[in-house]
N, C-alpha and C. Protein backbone atom coordinates (compact mmCIF):
# COMPACT_ATOMS: atom_id res chain seq x y z
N UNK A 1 -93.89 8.42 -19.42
CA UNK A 1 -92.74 8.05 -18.61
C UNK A 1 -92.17 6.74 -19.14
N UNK A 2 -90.88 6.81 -19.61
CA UNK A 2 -90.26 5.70 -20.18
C UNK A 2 -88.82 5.35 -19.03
N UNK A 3 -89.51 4.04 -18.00
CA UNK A 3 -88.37 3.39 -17.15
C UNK A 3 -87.70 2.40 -17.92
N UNK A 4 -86.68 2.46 -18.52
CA UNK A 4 -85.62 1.19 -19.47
C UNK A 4 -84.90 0.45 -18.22
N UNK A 5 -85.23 -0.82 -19.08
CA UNK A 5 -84.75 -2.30 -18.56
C UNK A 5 -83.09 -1.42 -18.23
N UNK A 6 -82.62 -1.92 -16.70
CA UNK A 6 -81.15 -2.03 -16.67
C UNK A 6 -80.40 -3.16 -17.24
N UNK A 7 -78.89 -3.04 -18.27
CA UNK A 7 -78.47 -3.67 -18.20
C UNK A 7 -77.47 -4.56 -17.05
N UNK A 8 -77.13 -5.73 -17.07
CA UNK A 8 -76.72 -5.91 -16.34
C UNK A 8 -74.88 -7.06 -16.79
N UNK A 9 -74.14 -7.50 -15.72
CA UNK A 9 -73.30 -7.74 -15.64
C UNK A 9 -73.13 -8.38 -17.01
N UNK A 10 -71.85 -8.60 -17.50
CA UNK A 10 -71.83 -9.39 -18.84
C UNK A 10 -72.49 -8.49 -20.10
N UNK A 11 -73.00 -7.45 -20.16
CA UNK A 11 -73.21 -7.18 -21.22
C UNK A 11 -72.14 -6.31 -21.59
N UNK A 12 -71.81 -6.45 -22.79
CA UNK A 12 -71.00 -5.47 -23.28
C UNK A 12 -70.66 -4.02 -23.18
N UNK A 13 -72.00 -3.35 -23.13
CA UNK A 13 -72.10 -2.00 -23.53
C UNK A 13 -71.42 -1.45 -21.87
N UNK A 14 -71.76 -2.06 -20.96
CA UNK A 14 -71.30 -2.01 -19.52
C UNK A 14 -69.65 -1.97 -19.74
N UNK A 15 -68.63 -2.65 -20.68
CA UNK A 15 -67.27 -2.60 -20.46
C UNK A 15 -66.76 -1.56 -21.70
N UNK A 16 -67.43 -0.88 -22.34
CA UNK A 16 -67.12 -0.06 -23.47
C UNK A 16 -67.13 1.63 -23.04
N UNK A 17 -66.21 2.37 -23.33
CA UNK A 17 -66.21 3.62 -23.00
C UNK A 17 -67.15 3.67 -23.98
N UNK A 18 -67.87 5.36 -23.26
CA UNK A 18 -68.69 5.89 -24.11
C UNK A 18 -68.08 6.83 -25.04
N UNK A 19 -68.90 7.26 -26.35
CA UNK A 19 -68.89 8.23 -26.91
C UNK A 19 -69.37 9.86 -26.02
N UNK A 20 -69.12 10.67 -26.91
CA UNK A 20 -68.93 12.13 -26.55
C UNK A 20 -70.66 12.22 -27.01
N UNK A 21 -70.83 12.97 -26.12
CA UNK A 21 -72.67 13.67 -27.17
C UNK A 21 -72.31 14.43 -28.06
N UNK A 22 -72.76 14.36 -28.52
CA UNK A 22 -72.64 15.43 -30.08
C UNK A 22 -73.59 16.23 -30.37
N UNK A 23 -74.24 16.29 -31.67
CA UNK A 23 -75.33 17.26 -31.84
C UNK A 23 -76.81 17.12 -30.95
N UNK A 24 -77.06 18.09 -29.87
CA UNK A 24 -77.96 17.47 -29.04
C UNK A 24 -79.69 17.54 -29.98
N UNK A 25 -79.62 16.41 -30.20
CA UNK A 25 -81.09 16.64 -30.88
C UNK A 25 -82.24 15.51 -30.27
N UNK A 26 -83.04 15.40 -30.80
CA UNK A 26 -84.87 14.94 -30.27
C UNK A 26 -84.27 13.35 -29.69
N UNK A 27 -83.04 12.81 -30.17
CA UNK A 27 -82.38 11.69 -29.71
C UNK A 27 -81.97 11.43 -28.55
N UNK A 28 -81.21 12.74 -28.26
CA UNK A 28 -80.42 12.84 -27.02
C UNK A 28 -81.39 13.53 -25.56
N UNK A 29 -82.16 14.38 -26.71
CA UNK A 29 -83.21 14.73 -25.46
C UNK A 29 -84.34 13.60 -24.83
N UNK A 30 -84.57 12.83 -25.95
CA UNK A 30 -85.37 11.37 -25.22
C UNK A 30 -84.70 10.76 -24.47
N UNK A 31 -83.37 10.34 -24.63
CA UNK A 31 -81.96 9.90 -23.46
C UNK A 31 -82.26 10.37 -22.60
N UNK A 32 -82.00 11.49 -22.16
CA UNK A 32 -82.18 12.62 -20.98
C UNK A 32 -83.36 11.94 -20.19
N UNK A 33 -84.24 12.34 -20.84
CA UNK A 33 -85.94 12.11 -20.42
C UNK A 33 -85.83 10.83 -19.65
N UNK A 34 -85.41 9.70 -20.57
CA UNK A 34 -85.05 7.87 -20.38
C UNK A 34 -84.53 7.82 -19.36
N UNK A 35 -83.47 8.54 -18.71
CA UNK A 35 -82.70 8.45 -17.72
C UNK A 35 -83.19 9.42 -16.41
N UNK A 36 -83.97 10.03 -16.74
CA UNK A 36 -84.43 10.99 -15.52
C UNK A 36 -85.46 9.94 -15.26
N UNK A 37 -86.23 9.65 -15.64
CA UNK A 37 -87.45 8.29 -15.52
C UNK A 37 -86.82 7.43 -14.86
N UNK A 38 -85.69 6.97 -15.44
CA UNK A 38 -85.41 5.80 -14.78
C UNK A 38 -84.82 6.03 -13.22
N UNK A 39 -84.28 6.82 -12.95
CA UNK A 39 -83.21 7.42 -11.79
C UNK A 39 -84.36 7.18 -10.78
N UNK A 40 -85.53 7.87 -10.92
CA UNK A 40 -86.48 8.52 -10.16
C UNK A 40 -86.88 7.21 -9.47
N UNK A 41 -87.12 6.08 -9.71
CA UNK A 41 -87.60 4.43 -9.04
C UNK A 41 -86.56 4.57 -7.51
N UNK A 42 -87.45 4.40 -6.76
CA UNK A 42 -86.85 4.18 -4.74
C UNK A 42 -85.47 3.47 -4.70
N UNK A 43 -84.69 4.23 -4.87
CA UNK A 43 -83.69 3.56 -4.22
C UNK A 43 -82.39 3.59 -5.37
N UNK A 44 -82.60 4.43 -6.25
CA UNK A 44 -81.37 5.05 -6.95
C UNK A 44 -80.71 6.08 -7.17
N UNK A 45 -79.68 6.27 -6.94
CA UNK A 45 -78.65 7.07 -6.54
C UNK A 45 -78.32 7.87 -8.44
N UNK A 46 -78.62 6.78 -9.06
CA UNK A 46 -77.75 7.33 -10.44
C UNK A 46 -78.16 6.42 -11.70
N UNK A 47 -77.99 6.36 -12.74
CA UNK A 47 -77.84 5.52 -13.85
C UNK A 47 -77.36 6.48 -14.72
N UNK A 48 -76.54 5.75 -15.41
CA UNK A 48 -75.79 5.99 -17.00
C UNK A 48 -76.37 5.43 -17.92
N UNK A 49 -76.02 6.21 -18.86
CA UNK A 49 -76.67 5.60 -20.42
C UNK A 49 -76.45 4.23 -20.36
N UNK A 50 -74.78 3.84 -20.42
CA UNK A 50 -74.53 2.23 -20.95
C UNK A 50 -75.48 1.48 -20.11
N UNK A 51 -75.96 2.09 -18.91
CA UNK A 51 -76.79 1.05 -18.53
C UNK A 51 -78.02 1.04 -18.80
N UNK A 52 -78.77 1.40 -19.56
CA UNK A 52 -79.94 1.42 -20.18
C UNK A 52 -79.23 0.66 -22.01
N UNK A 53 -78.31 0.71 -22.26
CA UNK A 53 -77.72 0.44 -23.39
C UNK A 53 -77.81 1.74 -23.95
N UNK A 54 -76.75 2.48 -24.07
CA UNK A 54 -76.92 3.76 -24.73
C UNK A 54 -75.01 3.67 -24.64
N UNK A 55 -74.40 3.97 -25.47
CA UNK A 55 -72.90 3.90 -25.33
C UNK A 55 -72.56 5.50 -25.20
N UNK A 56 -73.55 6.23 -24.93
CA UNK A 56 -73.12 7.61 -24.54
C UNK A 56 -72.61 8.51 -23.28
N UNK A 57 -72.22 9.36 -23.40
CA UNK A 57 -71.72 10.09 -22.06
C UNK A 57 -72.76 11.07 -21.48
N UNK A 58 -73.90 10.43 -20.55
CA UNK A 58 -74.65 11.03 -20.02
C UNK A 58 -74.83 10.53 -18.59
N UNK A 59 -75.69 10.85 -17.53
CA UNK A 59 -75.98 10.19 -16.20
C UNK A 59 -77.18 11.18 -15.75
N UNK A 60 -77.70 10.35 -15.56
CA UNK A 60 -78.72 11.01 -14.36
C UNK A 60 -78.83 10.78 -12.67
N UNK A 61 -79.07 11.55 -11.72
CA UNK A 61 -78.87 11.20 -10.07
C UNK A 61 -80.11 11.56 -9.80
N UNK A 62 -80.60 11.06 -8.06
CA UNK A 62 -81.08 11.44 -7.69
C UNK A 62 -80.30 10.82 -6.19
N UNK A 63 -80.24 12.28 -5.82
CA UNK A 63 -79.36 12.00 -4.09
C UNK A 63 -80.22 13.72 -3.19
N UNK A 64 -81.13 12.56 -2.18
CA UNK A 64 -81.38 13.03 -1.36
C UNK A 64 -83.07 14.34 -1.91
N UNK A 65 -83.63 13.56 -3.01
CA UNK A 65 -84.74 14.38 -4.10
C UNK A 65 -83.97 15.10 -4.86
N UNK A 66 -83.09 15.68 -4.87
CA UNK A 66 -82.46 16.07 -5.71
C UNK A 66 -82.33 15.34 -6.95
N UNK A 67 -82.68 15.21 -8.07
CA UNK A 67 -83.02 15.34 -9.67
C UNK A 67 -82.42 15.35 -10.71
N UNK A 68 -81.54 15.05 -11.44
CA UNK A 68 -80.97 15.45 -12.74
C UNK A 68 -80.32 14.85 -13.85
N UNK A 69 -79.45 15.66 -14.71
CA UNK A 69 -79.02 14.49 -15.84
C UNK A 69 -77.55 15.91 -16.09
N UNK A 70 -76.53 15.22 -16.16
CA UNK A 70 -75.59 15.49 -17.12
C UNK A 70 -74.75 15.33 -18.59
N UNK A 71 -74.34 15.96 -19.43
CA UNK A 71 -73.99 15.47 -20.59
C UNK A 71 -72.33 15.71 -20.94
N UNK A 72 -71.68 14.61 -21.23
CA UNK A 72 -70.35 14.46 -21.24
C UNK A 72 -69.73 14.82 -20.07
N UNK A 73 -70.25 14.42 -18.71
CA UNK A 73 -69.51 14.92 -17.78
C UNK A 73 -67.81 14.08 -17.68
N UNK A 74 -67.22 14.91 -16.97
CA UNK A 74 -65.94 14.65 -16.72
C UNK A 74 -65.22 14.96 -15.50
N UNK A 75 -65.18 13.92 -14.67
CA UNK A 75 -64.60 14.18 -13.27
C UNK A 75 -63.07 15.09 -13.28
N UNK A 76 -63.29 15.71 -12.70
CA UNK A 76 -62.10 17.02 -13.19
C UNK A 76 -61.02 17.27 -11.79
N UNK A 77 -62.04 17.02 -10.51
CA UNK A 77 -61.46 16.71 -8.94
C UNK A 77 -61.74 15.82 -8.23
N UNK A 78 -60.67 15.35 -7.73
CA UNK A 78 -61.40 14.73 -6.22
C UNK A 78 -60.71 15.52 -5.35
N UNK A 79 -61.51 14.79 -3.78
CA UNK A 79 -60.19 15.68 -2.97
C UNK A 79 -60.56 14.75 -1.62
N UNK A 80 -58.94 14.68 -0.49
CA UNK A 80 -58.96 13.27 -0.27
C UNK A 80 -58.54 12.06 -0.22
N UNK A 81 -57.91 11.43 0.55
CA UNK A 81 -57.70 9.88 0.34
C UNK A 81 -59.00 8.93 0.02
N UNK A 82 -58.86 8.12 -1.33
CA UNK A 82 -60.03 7.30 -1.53
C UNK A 82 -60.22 6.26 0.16
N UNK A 83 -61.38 6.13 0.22
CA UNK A 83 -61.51 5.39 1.33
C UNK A 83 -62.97 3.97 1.22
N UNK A 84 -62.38 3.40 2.08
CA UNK A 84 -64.09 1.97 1.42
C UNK A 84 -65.38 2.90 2.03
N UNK A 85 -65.76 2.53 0.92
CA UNK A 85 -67.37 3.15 1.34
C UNK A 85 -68.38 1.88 0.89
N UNK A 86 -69.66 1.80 1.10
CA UNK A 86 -70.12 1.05 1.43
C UNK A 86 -70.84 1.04 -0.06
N UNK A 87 -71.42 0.42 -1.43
CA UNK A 87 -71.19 0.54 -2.20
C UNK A 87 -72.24 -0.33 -3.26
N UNK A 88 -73.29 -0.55 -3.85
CA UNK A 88 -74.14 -1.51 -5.09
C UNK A 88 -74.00 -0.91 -6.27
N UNK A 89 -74.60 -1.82 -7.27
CA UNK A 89 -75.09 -1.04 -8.78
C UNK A 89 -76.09 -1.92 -9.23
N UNK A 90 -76.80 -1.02 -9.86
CA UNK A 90 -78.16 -1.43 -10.56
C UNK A 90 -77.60 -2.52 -11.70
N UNK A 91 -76.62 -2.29 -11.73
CA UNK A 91 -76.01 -3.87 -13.08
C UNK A 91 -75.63 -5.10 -12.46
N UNK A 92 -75.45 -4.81 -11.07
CA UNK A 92 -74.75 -5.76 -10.46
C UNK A 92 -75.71 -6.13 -9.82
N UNK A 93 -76.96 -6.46 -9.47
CA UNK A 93 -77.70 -6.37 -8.16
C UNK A 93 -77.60 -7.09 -7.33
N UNK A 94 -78.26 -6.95 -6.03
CA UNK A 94 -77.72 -7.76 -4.82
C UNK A 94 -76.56 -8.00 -4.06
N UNK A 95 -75.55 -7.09 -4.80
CA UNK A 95 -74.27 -7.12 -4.27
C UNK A 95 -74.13 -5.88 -3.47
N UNK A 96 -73.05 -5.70 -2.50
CA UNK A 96 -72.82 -4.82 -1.73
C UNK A 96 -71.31 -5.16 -0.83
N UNK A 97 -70.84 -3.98 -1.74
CA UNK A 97 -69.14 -4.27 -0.99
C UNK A 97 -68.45 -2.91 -0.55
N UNK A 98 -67.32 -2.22 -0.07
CA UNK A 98 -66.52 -1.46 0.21
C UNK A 98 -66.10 -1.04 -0.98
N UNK A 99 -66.10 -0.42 -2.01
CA UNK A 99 -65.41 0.19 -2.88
C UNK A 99 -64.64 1.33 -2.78
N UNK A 100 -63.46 1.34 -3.12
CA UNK A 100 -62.57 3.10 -2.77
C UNK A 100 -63.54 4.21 -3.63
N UNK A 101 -63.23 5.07 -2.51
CA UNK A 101 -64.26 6.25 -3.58
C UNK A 101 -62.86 7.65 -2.41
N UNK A 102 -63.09 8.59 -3.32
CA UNK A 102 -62.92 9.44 -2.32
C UNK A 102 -64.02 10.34 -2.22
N UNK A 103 -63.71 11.10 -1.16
CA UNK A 103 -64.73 11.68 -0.12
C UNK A 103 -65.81 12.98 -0.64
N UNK A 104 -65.06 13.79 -1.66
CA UNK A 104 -65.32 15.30 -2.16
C UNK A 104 -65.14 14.64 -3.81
N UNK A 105 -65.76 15.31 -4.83
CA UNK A 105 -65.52 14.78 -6.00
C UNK A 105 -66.37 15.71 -6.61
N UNK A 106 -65.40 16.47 -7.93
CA UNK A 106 -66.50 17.48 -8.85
C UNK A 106 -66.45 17.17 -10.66
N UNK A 107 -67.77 16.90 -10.80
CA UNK A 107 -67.80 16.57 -12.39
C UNK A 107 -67.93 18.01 -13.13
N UNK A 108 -67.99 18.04 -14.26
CA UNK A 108 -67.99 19.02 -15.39
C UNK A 108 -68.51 18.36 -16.64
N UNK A 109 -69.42 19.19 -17.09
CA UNK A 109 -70.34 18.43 -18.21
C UNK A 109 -71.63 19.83 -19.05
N UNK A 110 -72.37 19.21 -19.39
CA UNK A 110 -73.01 20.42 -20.12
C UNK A 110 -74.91 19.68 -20.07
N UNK A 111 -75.40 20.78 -20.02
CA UNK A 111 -77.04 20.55 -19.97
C UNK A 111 -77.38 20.43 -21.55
N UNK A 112 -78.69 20.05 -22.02
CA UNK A 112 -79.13 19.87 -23.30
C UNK A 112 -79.26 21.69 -24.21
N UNK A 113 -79.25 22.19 -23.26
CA UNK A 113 -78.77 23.73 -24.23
C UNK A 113 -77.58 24.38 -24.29
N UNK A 114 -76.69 23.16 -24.15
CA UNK A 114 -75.07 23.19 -24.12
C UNK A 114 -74.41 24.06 -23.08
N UNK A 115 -75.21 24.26 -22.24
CA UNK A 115 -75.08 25.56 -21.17
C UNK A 115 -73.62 24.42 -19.95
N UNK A 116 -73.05 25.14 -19.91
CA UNK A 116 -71.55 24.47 -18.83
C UNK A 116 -72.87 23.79 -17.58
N UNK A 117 -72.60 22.81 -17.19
CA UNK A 117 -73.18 22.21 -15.33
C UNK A 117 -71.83 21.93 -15.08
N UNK A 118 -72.21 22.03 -13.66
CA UNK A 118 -70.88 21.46 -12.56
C UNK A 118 -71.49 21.07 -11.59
N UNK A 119 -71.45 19.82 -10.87
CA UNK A 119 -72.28 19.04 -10.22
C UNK A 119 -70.57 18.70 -8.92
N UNK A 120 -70.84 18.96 -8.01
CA UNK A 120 -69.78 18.87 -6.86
C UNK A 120 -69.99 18.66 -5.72
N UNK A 121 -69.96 18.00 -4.91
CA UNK A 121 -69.79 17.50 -3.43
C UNK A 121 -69.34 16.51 -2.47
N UNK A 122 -69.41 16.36 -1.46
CA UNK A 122 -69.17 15.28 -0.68
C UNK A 122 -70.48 14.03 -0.24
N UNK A 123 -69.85 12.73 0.23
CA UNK A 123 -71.16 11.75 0.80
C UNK A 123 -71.23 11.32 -0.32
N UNK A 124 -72.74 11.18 -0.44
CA UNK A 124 -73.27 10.12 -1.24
C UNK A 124 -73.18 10.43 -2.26
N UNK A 125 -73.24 12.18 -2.66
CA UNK A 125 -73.23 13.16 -4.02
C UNK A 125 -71.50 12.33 -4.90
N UNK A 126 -70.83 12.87 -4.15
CA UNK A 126 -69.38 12.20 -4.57
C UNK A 126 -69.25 10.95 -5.06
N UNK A 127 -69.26 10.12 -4.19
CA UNK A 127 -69.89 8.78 -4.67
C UNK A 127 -70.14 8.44 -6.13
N UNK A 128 -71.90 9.12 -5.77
CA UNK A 128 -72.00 8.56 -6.93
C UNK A 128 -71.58 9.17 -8.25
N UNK A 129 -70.88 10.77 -8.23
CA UNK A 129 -70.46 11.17 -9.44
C UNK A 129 -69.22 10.20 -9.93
N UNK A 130 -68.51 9.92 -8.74
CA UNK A 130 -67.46 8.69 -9.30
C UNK A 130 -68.09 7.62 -9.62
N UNK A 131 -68.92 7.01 -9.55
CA UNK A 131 -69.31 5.81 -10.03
C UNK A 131 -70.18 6.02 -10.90
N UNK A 132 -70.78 6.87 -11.70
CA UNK A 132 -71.25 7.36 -12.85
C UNK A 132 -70.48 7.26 -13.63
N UNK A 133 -69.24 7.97 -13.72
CA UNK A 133 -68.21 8.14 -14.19
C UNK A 133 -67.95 7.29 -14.80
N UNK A 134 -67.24 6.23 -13.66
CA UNK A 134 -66.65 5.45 -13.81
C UNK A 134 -67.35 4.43 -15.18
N UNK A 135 -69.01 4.02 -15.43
CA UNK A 135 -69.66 3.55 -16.28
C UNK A 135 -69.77 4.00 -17.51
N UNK A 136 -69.43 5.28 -17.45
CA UNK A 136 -69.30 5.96 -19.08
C UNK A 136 -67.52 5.83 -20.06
N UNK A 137 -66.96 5.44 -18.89
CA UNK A 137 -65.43 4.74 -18.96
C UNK A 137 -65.32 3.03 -18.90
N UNK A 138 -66.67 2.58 -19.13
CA UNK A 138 -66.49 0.88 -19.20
C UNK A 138 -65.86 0.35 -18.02
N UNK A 139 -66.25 1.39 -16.79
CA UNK A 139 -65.65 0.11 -15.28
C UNK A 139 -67.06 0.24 -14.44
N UNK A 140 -66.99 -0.56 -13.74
CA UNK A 140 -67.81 -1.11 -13.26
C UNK A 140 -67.08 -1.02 -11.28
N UNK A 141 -67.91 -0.95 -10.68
CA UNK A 141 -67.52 -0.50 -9.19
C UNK A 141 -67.11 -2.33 -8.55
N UNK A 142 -67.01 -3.06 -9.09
CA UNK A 142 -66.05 -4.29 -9.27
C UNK A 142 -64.57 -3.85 -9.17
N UNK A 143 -64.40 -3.01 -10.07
CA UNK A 143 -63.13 -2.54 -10.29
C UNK A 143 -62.63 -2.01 -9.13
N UNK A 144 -63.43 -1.43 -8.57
CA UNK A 144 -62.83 -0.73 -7.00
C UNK A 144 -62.60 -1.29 -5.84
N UNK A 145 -62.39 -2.35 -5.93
CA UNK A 145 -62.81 -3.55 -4.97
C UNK A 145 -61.41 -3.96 -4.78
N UNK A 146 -60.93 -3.94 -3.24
CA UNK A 146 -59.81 -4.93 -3.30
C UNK A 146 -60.05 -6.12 -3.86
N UNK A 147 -59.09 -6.63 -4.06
CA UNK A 147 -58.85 -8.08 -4.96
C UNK A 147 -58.90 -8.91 -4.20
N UNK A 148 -59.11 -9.27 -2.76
CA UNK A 148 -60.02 -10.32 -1.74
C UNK A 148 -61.17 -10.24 -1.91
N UNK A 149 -62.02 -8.91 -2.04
CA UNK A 149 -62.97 -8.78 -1.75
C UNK A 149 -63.60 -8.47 -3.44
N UNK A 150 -62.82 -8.47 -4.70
CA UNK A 150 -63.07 -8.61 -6.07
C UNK A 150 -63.82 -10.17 -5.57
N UNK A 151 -62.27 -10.99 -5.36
CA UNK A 151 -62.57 -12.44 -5.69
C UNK A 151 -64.03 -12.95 -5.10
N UNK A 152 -64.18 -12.23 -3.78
CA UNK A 152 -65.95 -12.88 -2.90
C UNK A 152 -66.62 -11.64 -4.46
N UNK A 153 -66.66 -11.36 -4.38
CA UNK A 153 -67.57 -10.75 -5.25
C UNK A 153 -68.00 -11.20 -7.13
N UNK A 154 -66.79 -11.48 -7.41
CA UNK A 154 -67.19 -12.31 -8.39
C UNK A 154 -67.84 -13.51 -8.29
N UNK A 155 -67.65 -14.37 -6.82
CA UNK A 155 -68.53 -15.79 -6.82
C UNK A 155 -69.71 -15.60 -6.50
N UNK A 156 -70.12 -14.03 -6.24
CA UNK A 156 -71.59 -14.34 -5.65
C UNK A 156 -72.19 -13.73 -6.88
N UNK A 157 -71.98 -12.98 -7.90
CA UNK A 157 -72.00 -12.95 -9.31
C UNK A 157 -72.14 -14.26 -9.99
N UNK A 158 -71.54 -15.15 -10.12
CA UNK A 158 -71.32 -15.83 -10.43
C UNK A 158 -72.60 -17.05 -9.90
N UNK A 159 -72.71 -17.06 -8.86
CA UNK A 159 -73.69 -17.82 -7.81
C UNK A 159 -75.12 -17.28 -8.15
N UNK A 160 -75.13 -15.77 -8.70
CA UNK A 160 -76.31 -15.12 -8.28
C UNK A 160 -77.40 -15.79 -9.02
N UNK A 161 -78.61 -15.41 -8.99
CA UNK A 161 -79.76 -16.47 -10.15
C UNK A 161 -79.67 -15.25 -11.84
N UNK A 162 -79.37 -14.46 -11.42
CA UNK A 162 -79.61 -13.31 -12.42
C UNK A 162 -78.42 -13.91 -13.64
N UNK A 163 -77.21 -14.02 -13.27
CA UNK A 163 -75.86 -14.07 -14.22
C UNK A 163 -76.49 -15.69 -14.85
């Protein structure tokens, strides 16, 4: 079982879109593995490659025991007015703000035997497929933040002992 260090705020690989997966080989399947390991620790909803440092388009969840990893997913729906939902990230830690998300949200992506997944729902599932997302696109759930509640959020970033 291999749990990788999260990256966190300020690192680069966090503001860089990812690449596409490509040929899935013994590389991409250790990714997979890296990220199902890591997901699985109390109290995570999700991680992306960039946050392990991987500039690729992958994610793994776990919402509600539920388990998994996607490859090149691509949010394809929402459905819905985005609304604040209540909101952390493993890059950011200790923070917790309202971020817009909307309510219903369906990704599209492919398993390691290139086989089509479609991963879709509402709550927490939604959520976090948007904010998966959103990390394989170099944003960060900062970004979702009104800009009152950006600005408290950058000072306690800023304040935190970690930055």
């Amino acid at each position: 079982m291999t749990v990788r260090a999260i990256r966190l705020f300020g690192d680069p690989v966090l503001r860089s879109p990812s690449d596409a997966v490509g040929d899935i080989d013994d590389g991409v399947r250790s990714l997979v593995q890296d990220l199902l390991d890591t997901v699985e620790l109390p109290g995570r909803a999700g991680v992306a490659a960039p946050q392990i440092g991987v500039g690729l388009r992958a994610f793994s969840y776990n919402i509600d025991g539920d388990i998994g990893y996607i490859l090149n997913p691509v949010l394809v729906e929402v459905r819905g007015d985005a609304e604040p939902v209540g909101e952390g990230c493993l890059s950011v830690p200790g923070l917790w703000h309202d971020a817009l998300r909307h309510p219903w949200a369906r990704v599209v992506g492919i398993d390691l035997d290139g086989e089509e997944v479609v991963l879709e729902g509402d709550g927490l599932l939604a959520q976090a497929l948007q904010h998966e997302t959103d990390h394989l696109d170099g944003r960060l759930f900062l970004d979702r933040l009104p800009p009152e509640t950006r600005r408290v959020a950058m000072r306690e970033v800023r304040e935190s002992d970690w930055f």
